[in-house]
PDB file of N, CA and C in Angstrom:
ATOM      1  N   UNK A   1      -7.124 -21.666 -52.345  1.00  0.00           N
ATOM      2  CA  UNK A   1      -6.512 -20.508 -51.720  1.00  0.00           C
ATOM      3  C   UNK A   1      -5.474 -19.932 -52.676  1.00  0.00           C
ATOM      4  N   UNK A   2      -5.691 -18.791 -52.964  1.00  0.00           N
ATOM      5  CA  UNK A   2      -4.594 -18.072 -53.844  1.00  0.00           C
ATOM      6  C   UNK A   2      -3.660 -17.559 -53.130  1.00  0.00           C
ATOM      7  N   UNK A   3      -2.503 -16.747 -54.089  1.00  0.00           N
ATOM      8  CA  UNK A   3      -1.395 -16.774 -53.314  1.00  0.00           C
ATOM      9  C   UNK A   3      -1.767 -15.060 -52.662  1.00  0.00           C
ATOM     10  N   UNK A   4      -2.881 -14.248 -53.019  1.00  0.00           N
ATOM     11  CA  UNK A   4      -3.161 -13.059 -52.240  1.00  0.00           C
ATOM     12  C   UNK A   4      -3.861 -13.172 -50.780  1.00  0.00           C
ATOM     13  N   UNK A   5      -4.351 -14.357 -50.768  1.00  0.00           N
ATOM     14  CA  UNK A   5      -5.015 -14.810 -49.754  1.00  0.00           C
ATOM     15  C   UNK A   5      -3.785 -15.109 -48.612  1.00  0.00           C
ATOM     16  N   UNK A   6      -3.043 -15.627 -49.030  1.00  0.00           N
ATOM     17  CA  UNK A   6      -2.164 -15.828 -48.179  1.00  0.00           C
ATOM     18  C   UNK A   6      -1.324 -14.897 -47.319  1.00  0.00           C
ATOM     19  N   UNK A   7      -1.441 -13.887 -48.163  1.00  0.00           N
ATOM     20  CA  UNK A   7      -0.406 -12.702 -47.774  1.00  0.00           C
ATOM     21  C   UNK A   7      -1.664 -11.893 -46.932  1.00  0.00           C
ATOM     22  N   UNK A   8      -3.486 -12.025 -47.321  1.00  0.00           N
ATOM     23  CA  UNK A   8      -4.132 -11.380 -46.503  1.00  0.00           C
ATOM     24  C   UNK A   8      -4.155 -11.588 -44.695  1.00  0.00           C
ATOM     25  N   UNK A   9      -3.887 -12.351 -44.617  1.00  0.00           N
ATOM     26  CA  UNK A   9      -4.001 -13.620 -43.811  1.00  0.00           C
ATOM     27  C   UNK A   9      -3.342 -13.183 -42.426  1.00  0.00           C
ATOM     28  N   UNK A  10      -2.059 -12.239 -43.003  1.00  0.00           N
ATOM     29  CA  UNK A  10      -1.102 -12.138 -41.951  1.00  0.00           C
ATOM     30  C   UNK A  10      -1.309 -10.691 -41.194  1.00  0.00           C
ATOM     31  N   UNK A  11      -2.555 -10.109 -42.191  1.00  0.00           N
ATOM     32  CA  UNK A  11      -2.759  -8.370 -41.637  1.00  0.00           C
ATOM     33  C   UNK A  11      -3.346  -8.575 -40.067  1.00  0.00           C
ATOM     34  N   UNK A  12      -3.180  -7.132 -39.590  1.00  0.00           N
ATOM     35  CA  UNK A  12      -3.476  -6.858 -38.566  1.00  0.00           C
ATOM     36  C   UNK A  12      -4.564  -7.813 -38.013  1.00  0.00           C
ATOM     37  N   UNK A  13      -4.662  -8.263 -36.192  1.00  0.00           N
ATOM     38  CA  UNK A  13      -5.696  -8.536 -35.830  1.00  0.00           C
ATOM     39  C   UNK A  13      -6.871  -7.965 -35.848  1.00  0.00           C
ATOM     40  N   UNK A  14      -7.566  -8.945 -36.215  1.00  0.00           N
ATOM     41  CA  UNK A  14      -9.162  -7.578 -36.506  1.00  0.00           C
ATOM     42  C   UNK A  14      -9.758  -7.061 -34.643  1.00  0.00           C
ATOM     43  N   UNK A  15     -10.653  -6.248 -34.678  1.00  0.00           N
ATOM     44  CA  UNK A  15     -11.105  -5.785 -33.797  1.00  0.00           C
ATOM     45  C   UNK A  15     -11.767  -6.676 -32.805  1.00  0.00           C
ATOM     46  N   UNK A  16     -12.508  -7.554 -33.089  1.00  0.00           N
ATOM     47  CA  UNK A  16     -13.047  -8.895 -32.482  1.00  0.00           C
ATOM     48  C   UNK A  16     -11.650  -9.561 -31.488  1.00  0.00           C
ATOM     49  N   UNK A  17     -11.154 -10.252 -32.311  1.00  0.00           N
ATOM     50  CA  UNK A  17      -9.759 -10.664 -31.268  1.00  0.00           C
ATOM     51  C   UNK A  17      -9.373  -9.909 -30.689  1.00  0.00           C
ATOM     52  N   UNK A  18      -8.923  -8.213 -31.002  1.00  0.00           N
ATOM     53  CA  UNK A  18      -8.194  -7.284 -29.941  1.00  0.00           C
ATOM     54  C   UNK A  18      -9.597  -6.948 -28.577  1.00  0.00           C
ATOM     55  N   UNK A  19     -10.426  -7.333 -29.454  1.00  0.00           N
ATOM     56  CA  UNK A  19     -11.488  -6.958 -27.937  1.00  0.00           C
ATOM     57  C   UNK A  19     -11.766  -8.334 -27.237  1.00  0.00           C
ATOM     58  N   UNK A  20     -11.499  -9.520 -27.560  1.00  0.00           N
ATOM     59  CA  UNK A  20     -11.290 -10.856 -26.519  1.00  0.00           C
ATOM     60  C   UNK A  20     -10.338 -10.445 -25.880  1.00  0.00           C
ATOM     61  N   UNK A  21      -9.168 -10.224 -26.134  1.00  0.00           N
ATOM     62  CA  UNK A  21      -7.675 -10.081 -25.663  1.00  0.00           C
ATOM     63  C   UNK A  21      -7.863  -9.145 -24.444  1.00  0.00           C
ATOM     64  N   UNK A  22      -8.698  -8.325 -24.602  1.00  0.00           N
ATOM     65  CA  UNK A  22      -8.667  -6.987 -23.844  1.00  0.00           C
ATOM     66  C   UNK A  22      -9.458  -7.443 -22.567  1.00  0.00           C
ATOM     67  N   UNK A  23     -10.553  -8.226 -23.224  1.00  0.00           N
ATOM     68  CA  UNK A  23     -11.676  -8.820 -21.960  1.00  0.00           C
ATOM     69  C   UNK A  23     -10.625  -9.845 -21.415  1.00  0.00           C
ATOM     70  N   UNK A  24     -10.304 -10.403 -21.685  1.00  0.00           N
ATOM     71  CA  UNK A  24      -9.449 -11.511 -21.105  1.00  0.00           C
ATOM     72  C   UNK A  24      -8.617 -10.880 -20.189  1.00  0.00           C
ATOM     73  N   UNK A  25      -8.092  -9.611 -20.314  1.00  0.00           N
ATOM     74  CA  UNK A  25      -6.993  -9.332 -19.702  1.00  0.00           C
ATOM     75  C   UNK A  25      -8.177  -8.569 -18.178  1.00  0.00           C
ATOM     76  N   UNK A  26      -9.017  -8.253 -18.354  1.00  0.00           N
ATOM     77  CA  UNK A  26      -9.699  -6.991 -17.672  1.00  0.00           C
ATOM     78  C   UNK A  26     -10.524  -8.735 -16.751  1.00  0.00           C
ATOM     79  N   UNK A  27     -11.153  -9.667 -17.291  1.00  0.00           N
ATOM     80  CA  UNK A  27     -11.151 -10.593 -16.599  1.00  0.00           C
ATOM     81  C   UNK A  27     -10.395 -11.345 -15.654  1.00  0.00           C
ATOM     82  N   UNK A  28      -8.918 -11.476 -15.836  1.00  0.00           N
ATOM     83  CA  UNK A  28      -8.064 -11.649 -14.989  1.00  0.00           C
ATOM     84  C   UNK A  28      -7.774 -11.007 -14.002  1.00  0.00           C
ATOM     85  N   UNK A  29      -7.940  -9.947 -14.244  1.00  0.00           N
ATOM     86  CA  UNK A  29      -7.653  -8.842 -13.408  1.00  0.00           C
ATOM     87  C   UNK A  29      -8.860  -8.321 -12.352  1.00  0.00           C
ATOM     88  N   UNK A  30      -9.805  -8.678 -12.139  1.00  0.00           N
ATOM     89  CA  UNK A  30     -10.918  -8.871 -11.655  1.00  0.00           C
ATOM     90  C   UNK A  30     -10.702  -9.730 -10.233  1.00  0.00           C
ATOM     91  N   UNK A  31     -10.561 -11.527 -11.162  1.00  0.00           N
ATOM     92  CA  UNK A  31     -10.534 -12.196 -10.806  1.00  0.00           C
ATOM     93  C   UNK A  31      -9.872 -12.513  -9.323  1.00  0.00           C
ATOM     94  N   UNK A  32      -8.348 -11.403  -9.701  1.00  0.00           N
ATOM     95  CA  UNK A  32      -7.009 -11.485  -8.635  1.00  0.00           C
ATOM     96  C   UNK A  32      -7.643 -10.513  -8.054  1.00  0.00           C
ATOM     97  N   UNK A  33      -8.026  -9.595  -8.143  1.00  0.00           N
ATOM     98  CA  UNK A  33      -8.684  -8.432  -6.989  1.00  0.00           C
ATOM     99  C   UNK A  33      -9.774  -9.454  -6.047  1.00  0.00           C
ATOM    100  N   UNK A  34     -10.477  -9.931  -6.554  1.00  0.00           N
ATOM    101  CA  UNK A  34     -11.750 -10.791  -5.380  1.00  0.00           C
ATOM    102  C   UNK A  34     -11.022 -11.366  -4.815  1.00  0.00           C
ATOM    103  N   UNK A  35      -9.657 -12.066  -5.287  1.00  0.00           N
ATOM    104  CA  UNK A  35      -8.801 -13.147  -3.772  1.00  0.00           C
ATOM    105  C   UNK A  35      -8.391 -12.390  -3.077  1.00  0.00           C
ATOM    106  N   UNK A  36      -8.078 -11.124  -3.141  1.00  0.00           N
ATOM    107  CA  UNK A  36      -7.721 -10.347  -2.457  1.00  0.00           C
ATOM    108  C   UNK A  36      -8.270 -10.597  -1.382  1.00  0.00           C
ATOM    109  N   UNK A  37      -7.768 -10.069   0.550  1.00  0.00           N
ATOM    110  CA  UNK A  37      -8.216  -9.550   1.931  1.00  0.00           C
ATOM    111  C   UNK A  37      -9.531  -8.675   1.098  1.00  0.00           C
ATOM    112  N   UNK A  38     -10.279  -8.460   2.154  1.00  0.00           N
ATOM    113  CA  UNK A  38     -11.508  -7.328   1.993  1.00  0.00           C
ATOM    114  C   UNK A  38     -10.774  -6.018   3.005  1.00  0.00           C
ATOM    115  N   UNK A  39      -9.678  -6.474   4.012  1.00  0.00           N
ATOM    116  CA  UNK A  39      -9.305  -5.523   4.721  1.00  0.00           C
ATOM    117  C   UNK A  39      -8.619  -4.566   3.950  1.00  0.00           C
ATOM    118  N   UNK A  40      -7.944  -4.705   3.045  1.00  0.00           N
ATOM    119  CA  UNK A  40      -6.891  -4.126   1.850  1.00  0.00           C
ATOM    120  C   UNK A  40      -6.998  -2.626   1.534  1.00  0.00           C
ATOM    121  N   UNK A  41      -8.291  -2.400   1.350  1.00  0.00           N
ATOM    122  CA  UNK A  41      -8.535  -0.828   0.769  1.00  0.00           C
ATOM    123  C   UNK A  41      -8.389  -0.239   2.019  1.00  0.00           C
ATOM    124  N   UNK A  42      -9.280  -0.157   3.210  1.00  0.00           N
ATOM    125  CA  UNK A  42      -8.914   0.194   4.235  1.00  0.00           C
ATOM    126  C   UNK A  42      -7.364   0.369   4.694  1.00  0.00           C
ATOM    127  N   UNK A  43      -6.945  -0.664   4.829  1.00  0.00           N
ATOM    128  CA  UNK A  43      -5.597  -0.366   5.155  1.00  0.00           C
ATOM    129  C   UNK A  43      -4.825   0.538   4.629  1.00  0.00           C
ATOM    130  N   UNK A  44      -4.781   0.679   3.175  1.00  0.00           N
ATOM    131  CA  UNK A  44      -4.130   1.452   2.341  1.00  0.00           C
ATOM    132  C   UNK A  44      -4.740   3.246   3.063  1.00  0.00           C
ATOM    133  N   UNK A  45      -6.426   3.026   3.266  1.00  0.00           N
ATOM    134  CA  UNK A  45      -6.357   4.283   3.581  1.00  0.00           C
ATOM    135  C   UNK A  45      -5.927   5.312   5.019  1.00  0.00           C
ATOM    136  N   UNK A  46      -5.785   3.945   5.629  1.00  0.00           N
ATOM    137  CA  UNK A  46      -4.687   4.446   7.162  1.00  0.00           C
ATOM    138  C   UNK A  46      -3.600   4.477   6.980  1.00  0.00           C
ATOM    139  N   UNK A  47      -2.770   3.647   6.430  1.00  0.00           N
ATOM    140  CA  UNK A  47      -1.491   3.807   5.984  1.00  0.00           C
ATOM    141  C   UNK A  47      -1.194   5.453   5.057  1.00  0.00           C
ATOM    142  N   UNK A  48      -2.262   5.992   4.352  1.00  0.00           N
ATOM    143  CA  UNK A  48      -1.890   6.982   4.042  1.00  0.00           C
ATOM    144  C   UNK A  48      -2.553   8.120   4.795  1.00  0.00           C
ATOM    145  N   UNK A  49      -3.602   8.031   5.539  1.00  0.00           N
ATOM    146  CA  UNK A  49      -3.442   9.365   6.953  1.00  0.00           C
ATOM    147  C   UNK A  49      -2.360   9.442   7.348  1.00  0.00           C
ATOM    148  N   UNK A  50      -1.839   8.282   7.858  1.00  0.00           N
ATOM    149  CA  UNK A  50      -0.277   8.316   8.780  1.00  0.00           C
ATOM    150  C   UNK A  50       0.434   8.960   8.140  1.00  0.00           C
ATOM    151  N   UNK A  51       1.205   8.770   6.554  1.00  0.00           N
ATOM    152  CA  UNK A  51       1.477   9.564   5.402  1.00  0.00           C
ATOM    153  C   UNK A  51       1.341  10.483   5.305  1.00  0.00           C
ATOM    154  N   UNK A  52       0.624  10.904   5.465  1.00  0.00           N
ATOM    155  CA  UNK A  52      -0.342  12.195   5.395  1.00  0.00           C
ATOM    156  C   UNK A  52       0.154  13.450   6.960  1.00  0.00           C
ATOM    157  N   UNK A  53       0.681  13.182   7.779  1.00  0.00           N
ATOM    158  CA  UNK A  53       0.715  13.703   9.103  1.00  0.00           C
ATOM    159  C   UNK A  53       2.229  14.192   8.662  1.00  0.00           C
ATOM    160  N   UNK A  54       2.889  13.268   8.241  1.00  0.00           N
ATOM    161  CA  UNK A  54       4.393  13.733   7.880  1.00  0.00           C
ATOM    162  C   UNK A  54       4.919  14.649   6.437  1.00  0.00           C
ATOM    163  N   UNK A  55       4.317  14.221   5.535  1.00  0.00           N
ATOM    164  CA  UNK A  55       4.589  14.346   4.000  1.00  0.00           C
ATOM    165  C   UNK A  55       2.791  14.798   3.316  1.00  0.00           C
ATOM    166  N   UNK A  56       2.822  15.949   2.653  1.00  0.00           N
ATOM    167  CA  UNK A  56       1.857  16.134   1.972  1.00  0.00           C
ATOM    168  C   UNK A  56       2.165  15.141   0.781  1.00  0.00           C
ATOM    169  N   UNK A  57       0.786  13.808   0.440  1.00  0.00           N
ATOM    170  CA  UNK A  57       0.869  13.151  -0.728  1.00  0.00           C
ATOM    171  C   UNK A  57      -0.337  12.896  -1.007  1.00  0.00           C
ATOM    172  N   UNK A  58      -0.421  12.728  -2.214  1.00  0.00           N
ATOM    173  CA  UNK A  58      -2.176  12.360  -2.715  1.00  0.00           C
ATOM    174  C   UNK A  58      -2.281  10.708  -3.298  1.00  0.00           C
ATOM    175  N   UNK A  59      -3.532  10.570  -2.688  1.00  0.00           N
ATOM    176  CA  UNK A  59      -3.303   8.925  -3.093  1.00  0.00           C
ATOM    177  C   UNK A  59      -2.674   8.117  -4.195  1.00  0.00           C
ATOM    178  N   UNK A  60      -3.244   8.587  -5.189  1.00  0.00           N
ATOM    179  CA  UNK A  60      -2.683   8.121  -6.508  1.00  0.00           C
ATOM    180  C   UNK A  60      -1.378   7.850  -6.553  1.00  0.00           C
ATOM    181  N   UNK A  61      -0.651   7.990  -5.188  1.00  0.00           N
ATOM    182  CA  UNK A  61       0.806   8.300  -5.856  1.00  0.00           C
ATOM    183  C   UNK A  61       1.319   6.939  -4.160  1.00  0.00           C
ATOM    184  N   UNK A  62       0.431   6.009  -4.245  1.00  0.00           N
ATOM    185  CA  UNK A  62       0.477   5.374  -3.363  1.00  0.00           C
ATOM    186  C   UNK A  62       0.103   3.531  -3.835  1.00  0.00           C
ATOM    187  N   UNK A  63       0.788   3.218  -4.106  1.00  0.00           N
ATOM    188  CA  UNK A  63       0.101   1.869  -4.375  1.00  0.00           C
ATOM    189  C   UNK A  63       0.207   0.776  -3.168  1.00  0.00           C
ATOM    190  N   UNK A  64      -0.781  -0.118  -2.905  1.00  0.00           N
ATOM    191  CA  UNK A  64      -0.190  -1.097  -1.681  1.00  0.00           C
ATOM    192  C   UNK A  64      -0.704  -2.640  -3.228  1.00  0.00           C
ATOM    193  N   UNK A  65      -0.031  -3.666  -2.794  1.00  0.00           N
ATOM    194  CA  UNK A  65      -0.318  -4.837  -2.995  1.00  0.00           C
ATOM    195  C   UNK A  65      -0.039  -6.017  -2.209  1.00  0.00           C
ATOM    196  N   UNK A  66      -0.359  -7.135  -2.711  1.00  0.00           N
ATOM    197  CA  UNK A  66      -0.596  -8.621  -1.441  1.00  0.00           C
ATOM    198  C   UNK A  66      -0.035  -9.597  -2.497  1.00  0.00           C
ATOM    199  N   UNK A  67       0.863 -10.336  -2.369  1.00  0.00           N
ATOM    200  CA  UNK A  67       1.126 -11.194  -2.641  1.00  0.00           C
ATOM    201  C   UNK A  67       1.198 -12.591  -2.208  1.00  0.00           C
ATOM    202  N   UNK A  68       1.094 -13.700  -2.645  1.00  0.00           N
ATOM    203  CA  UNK A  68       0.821 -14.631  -1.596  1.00  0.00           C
ATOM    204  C   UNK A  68       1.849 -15.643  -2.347  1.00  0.00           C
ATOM    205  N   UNK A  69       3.225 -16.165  -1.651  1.00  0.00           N
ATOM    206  CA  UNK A  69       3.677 -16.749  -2.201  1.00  0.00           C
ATOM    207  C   UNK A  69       4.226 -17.880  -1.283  1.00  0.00           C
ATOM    208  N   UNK A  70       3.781 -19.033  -1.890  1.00  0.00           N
ATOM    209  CA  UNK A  70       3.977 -20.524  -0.819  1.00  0.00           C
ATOM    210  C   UNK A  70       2.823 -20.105   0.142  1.00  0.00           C
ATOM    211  N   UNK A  71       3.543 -20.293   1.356  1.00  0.00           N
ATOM    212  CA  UNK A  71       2.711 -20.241   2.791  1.00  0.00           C
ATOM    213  C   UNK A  71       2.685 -18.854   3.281  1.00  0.00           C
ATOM    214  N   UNK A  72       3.457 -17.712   2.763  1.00  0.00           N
ATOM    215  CA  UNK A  72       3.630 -15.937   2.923  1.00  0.00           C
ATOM    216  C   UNK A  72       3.312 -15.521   2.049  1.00  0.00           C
ATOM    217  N   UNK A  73       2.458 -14.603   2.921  1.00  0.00           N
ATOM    218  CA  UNK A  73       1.848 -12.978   2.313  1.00  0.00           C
ATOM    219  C   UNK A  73       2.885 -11.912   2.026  1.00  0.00           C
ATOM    220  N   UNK A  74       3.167 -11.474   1.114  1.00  0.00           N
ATOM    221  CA  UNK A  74       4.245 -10.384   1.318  1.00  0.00           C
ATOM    222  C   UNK A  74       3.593  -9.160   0.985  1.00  0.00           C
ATOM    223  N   UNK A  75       3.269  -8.364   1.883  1.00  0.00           N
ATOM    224  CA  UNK A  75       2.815  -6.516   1.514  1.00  0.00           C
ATOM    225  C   UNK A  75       4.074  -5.941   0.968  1.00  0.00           C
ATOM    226  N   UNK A  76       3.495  -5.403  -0.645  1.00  0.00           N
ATOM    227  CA  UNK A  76       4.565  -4.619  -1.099  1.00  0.00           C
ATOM    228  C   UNK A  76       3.683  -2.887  -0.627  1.00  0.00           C
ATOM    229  N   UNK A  77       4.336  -1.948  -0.865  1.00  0.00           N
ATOM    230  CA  UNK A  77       3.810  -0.541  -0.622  1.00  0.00           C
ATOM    231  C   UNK A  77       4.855   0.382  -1.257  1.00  0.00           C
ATOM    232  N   UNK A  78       4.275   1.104  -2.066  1.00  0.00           N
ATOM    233  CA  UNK A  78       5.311   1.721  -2.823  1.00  0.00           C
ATOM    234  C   UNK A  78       4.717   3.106  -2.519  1.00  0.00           C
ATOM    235  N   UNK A  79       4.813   4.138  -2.390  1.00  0.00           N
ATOM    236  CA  UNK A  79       5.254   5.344  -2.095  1.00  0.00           C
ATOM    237  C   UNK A  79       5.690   6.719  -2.663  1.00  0.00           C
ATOM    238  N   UNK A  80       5.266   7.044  -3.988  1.00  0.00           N
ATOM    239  CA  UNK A  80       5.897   8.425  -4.215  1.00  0.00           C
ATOM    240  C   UNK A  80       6.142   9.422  -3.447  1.00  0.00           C
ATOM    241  N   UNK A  81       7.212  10.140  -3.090  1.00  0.00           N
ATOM    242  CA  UNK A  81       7.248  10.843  -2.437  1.00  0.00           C
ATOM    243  C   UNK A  81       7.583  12.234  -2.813  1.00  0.00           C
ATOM    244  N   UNK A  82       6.872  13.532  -3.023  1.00  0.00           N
ATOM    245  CA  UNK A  82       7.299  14.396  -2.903  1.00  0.00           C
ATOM    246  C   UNK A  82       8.511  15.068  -3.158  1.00  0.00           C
ATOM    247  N   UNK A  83       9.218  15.952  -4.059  1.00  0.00           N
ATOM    248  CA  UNK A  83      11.109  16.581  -3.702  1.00  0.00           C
ATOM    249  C   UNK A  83      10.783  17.493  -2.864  1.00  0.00           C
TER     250      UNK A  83
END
């Protein structure tokens, strides 16, 4: 091993690893959606009719999530709202 080799060594990750990294991440993320309730999407979309009766908002600007921590579920729901 020469001493240019060494210094090659440290360049950028090549494309191969940044595309494991990427699957890995898009795999995880999969993964936590299937533990998910199946009731979940639904809900989100009554929760925003109701939304919807008071405040003009468009979904996107609505996130719900489930957390499950110990023996509790905690629903977060976040909300953009409109000025």
């Amino acid at each position: 091993m020469g001493i240019f080799d060494y210094f090659r060594s440290k360049a950028e990750p090549t494309s191969a690893s940044v595309a494991k990294e990427r699957l890995q991440i898009i795999v995880a993320h999969e993964r936590g959606a299937r533990q998910g309730p199946n009731y979940l999407p639904q809900m989100q979309r009554e929760i925003i009719e109701v939304i919807r009766k008071y405040v003009a908002i468009d979904e996107k600007q609505v996130q719900i999530q489930l957390e499950n921590i110990d023996d509790c579920s905690v629903l977060e729901l976040n909300v953009t709202l409109p000025d």
